[in-house]
Protein backbone atom coordinates (compact mmCIF):
# COMPACT_ATOMS: atom_id res chain seq x y z
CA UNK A 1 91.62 -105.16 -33.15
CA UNK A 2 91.17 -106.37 -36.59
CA UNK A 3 88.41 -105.01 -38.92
CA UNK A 4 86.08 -107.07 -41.24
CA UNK A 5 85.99 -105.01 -44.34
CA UNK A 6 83.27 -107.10 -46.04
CA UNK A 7 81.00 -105.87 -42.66
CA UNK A 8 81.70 -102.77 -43.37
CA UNK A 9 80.94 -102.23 -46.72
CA UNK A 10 77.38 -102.66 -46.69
CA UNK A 11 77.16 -100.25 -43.92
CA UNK A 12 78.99 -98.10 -45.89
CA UNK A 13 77.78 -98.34 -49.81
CA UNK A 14 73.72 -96.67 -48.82
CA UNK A 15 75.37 -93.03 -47.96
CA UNK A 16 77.72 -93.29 -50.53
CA UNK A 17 76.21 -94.77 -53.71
CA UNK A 18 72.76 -94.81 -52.54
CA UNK A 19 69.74 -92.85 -50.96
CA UNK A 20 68.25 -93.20 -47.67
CA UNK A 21 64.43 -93.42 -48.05
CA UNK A 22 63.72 -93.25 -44.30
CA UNK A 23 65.65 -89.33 -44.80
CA UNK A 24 63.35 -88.85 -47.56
CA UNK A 25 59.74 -90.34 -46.55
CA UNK A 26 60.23 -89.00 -42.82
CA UNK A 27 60.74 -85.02 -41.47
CA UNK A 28 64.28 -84.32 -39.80
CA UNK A 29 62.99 -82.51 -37.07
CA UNK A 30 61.25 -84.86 -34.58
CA UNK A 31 59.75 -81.89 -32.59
CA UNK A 32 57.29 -81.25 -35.35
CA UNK A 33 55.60 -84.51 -34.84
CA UNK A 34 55.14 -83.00 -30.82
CA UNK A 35 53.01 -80.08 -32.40
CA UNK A 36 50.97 -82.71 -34.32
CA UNK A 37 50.02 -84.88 -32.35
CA UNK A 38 49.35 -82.90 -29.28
CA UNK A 39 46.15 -81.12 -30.83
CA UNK A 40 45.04 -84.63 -32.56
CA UNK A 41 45.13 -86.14 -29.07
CA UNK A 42 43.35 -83.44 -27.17
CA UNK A 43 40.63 -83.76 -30.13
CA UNK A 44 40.04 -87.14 -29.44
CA UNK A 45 40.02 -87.18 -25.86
CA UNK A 46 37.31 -85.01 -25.84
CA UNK A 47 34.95 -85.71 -28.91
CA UNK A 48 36.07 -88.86 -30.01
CA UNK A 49 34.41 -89.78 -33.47
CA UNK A 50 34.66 -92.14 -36.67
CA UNK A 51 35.29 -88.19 -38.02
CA UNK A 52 37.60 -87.17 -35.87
CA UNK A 53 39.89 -90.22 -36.92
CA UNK A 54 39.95 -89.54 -40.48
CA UNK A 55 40.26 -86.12 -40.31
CA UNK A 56 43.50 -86.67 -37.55
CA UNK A 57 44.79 -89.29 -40.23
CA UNK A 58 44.58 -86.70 -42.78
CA UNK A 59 46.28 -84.44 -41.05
CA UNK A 60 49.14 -86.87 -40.51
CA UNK A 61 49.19 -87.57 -44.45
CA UNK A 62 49.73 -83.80 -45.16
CA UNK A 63 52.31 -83.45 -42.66
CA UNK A 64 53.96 -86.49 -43.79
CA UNK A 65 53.37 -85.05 -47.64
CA UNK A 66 55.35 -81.57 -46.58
CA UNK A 67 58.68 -82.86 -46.39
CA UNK A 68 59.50 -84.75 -49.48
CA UNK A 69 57.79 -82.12 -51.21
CA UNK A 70 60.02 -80.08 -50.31
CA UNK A 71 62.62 -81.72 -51.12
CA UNK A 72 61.05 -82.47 -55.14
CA UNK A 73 60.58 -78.48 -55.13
CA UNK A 74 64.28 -77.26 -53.97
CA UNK A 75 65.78 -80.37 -56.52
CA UNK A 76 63.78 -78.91 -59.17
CA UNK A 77 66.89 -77.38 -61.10
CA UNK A 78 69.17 -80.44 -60.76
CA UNK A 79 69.17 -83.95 -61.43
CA UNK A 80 69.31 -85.79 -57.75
CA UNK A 81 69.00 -89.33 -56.97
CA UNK A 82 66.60 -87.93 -54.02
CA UNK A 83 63.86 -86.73 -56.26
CA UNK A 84 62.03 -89.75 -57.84
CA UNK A 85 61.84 -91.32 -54.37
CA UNK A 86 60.06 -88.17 -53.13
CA UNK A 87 58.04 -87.36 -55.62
CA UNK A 88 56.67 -91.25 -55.40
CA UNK A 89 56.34 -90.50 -51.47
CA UNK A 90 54.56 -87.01 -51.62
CA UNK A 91 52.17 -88.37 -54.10
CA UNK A 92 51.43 -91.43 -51.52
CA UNK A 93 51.25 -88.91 -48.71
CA UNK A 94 48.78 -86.95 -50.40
CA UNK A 95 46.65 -89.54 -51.65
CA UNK A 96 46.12 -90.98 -47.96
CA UNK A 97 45.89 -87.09 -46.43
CA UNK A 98 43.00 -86.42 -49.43
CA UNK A 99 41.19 -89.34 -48.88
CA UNK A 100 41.25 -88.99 -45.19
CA UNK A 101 39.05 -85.64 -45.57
CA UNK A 102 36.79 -86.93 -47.80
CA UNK A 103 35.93 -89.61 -45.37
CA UNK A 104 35.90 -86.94 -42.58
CA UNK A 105 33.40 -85.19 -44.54
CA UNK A 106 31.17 -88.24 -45.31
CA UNK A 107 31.16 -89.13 -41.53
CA UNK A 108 29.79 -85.74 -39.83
CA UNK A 109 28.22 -82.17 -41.08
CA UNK A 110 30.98 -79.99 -42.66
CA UNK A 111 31.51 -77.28 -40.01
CA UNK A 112 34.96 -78.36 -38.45
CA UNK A 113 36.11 -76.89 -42.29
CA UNK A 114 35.91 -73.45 -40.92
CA UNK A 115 39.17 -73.48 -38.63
CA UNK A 116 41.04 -75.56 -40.97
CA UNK A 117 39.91 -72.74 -43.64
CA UNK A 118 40.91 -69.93 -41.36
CA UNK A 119 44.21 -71.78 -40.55
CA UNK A 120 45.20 -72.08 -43.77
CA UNK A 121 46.95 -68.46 -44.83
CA UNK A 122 49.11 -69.49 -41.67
CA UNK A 123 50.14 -73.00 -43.81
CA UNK A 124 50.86 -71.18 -46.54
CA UNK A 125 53.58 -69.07 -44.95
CA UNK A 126 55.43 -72.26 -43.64
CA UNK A 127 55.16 -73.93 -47.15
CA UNK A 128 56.23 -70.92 -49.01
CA UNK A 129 59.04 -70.59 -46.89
CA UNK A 130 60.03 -74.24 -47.09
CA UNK A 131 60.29 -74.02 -50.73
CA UNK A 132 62.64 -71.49 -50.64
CA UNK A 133 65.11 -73.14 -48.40
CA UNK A 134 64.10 -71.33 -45.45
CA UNK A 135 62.70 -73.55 -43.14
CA UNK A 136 64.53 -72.27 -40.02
CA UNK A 137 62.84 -68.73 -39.98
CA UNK A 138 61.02 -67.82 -36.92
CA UNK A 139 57.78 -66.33 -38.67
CA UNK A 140 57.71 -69.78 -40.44
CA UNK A 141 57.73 -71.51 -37.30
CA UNK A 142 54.67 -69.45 -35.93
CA UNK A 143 52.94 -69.92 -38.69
CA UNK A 144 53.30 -73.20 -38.93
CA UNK A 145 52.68 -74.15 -34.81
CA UNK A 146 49.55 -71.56 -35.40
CA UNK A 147 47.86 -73.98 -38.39
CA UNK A 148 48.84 -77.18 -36.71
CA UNK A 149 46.88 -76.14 -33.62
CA UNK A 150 44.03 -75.71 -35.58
CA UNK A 151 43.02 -79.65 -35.47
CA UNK A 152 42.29 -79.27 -31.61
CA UNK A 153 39.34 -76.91 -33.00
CA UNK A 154 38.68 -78.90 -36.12
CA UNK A 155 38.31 -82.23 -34.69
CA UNK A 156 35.92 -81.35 -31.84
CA UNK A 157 33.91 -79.39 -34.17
CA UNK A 158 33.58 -82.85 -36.44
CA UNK A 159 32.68 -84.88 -32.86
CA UNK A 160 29.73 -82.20 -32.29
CA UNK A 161 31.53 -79.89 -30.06
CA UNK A 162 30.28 -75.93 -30.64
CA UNK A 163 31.74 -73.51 -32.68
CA UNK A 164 32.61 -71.56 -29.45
CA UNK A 165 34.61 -73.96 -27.44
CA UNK A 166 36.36 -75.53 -30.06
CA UNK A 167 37.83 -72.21 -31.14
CA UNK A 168 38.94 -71.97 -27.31
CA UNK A 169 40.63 -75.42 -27.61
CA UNK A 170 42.71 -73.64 -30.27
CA UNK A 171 43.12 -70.70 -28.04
CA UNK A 172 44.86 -73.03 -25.71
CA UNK A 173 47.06 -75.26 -28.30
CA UNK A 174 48.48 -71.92 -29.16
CA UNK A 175 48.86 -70.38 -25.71
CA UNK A 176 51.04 -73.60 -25.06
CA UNK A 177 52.89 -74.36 -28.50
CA UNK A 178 53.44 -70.52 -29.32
CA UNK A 179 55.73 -70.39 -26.15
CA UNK A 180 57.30 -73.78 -26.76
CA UNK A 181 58.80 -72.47 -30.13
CA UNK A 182 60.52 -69.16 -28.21
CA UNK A 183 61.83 -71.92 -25.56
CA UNK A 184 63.21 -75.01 -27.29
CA UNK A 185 64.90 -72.27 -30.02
CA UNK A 186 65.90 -70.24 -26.85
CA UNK A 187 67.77 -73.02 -25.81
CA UNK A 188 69.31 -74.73 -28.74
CA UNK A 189 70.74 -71.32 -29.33
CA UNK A 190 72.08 -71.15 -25.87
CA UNK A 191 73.79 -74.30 -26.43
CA UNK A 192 76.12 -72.94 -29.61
CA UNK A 193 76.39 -69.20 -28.10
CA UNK A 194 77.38 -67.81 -25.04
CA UNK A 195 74.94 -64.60 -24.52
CA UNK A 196 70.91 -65.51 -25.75
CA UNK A 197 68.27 -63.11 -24.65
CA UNK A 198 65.49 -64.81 -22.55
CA UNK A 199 63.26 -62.21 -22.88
CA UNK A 200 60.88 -63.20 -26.27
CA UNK A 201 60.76 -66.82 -24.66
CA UNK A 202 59.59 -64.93 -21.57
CA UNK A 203 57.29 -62.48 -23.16
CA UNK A 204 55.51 -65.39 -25.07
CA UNK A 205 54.97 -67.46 -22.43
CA UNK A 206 53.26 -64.76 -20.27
CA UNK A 207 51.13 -64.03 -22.87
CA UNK A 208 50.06 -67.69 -22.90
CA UNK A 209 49.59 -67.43 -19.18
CA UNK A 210 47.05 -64.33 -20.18
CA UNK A 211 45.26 -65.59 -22.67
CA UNK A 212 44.73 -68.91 -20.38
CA UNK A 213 43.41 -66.03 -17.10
CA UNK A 214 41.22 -64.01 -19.43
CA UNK A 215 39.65 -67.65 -21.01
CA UNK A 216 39.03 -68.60 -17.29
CA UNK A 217 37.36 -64.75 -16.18
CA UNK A 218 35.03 -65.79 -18.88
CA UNK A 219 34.00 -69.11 -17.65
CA UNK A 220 35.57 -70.95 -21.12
CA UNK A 221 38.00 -72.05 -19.66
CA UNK A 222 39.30 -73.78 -16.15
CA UNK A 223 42.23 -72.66 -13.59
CA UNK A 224 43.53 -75.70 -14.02
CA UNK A 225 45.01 -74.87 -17.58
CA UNK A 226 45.88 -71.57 -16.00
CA UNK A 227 48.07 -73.56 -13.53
CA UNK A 228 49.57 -75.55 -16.46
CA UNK A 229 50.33 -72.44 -18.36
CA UNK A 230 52.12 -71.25 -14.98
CA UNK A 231 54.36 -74.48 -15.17
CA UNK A 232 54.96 -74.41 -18.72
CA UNK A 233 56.23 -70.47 -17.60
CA UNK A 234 57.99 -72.16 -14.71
CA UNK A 235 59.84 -74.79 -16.58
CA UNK A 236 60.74 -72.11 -19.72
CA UNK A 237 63.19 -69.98 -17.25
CA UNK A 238 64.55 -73.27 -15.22
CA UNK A 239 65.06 -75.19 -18.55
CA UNK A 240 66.28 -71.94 -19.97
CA UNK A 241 68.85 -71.61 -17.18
CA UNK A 242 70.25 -75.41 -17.29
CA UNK A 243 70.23 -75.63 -21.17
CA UNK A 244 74.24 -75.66 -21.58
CA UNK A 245 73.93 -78.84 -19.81
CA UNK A 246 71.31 -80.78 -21.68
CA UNK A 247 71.27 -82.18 -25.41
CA UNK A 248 69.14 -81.31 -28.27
CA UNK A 249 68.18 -84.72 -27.95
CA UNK A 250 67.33 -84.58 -23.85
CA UNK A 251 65.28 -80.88 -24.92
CA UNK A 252 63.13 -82.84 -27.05
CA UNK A 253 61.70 -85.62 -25.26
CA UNK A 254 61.80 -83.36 -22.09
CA UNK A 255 59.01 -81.15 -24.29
CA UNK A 256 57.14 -84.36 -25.10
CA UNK A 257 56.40 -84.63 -21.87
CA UNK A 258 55.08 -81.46 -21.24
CA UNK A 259 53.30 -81.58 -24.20
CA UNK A 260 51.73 -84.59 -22.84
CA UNK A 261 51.18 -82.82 -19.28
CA UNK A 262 49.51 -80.03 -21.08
CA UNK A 263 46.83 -82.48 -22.74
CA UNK A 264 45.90 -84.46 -19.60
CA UNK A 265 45.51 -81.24 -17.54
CA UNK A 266 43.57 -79.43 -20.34
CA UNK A 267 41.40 -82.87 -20.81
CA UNK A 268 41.36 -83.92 -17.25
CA UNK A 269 39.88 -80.04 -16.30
CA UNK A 270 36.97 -81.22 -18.90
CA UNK A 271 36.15 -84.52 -17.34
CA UNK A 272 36.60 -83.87 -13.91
């Protein structure tokens, strides 16, 4: 079959001559937007507020901000066609994550500051490490998943929750994300390599199950998050065990919806 040339070209010319802004103005790796959004949705399913919206929109800003700043930062020592764009798109990211939080803290009294403050050494880690081309790294990844969580404690606290169960609600994101980072790596290295250790993917998952059991002894919690924790557990070592025969791709939206599981159950066990 002949092949139009003139078709082509155009399809052709933006990798080779041009840049791609959406590779610039949006993160490669979709399952960050997973450990994002499930804390801003538990948030507002259980203290909605004017607040809570700004501060989830700032958070989205400042995630959206991370990754063509890191690209501006690693280009620093060479000219690259990449960098204007991102600089222009970290600035705008900024701007809307900044204003954001100053709205937040117009709208409601300024105590949902205190996990964001606390959570902050934790973003540090993952930014440092991005600016040194080292994004992969494990620690980074923790650290990371462990500052993200903090909105499910921040935007409660900014809806009028108390100090003392919002901080639980972080307990929680990070009894269920902390695990999902062991698994999903667990399993994308089982895909390129033929013997992967199960064992930290197991370890961190049982710990989540723990921490969800001693939140319950102490009434702060409810054994219906316990049960979700179990599943989460359950679905690690059957996932873990099937993963040469799913794609990256499958892995990821398979996680979205147990990230989504994980928020009805833990908002659900509120409500009813």
């Amino acid at each position: 079959m002949a092949v139009n040339e003139q078709t082509l070209a155009p399809r052709q010319s933006p990798a080779r001559n041009g840049v791609r802004l959406k590779t610039i103005a949006l993160p490669a790796e979709h399952g960050g937007w997973g450990l994002l959004f499930e804390p801003i949705a538990l948030g507002l399913l259980l203290a909605p507020s004017v607040a809570g919206l700004y501060l989830a929109l700032s958070a989205v800003g400042f995630f959206l901000a991370r990754h063509p700043m890191t690209l501006v930062v690693l280009n620093r020592h060479r000219v690259s066609p990449r960098t204007a764009p991102a600089r222009g798109f970290a600035t705008l990211y900024l701007v809307i994550g900044s204003a954001a939080f100053v709205a937040a803290l117009a709208f409601t009294q300024h105590t949902f500051v205190l996990p964001l403050v606390i959570a902050t050494p934790f973003a540090f880690v993952q930014v440092v490490h991005d600016w040194a081309g080292r994004r992969r790294v494990l620690f980074s990844e923790l650290a990371g998943t462990i500052a993200i969580s903090s909105l499910a404690a921040a935007i409660p606290l900014s809806g009028g929750w108390s100090t003392r169960a919002s901080f639980v609600l972080w307990a929680i994101m990070i009894a269920r994300a902390v695990p999902a980072i062991f698994y999903v790596r667990a399993c994308l290295r089982k895909l390129h390599a033929s013997s992967v250790s199960a064992a930290p993917m197991i370890v961190a998952h049982a710990a989540g199950v723990i921490v969800t059991v001693a939140l319950a002894a102490i009434g702060t919690a409810s054994a219906w998050i316990v049960a979700g924790m179990t599943l989460l557990l359950i679905r690690a070592l059957i996932g873990f065990a099937k993963a040469k025969t799913v794609t990256a791709k499958q892995l990821g939206f398979s996680e979205i919806a147990f990230g989504a599981m994980t928020i009805v159950i833990v908002a659900g066990s509120h409500y009813f």
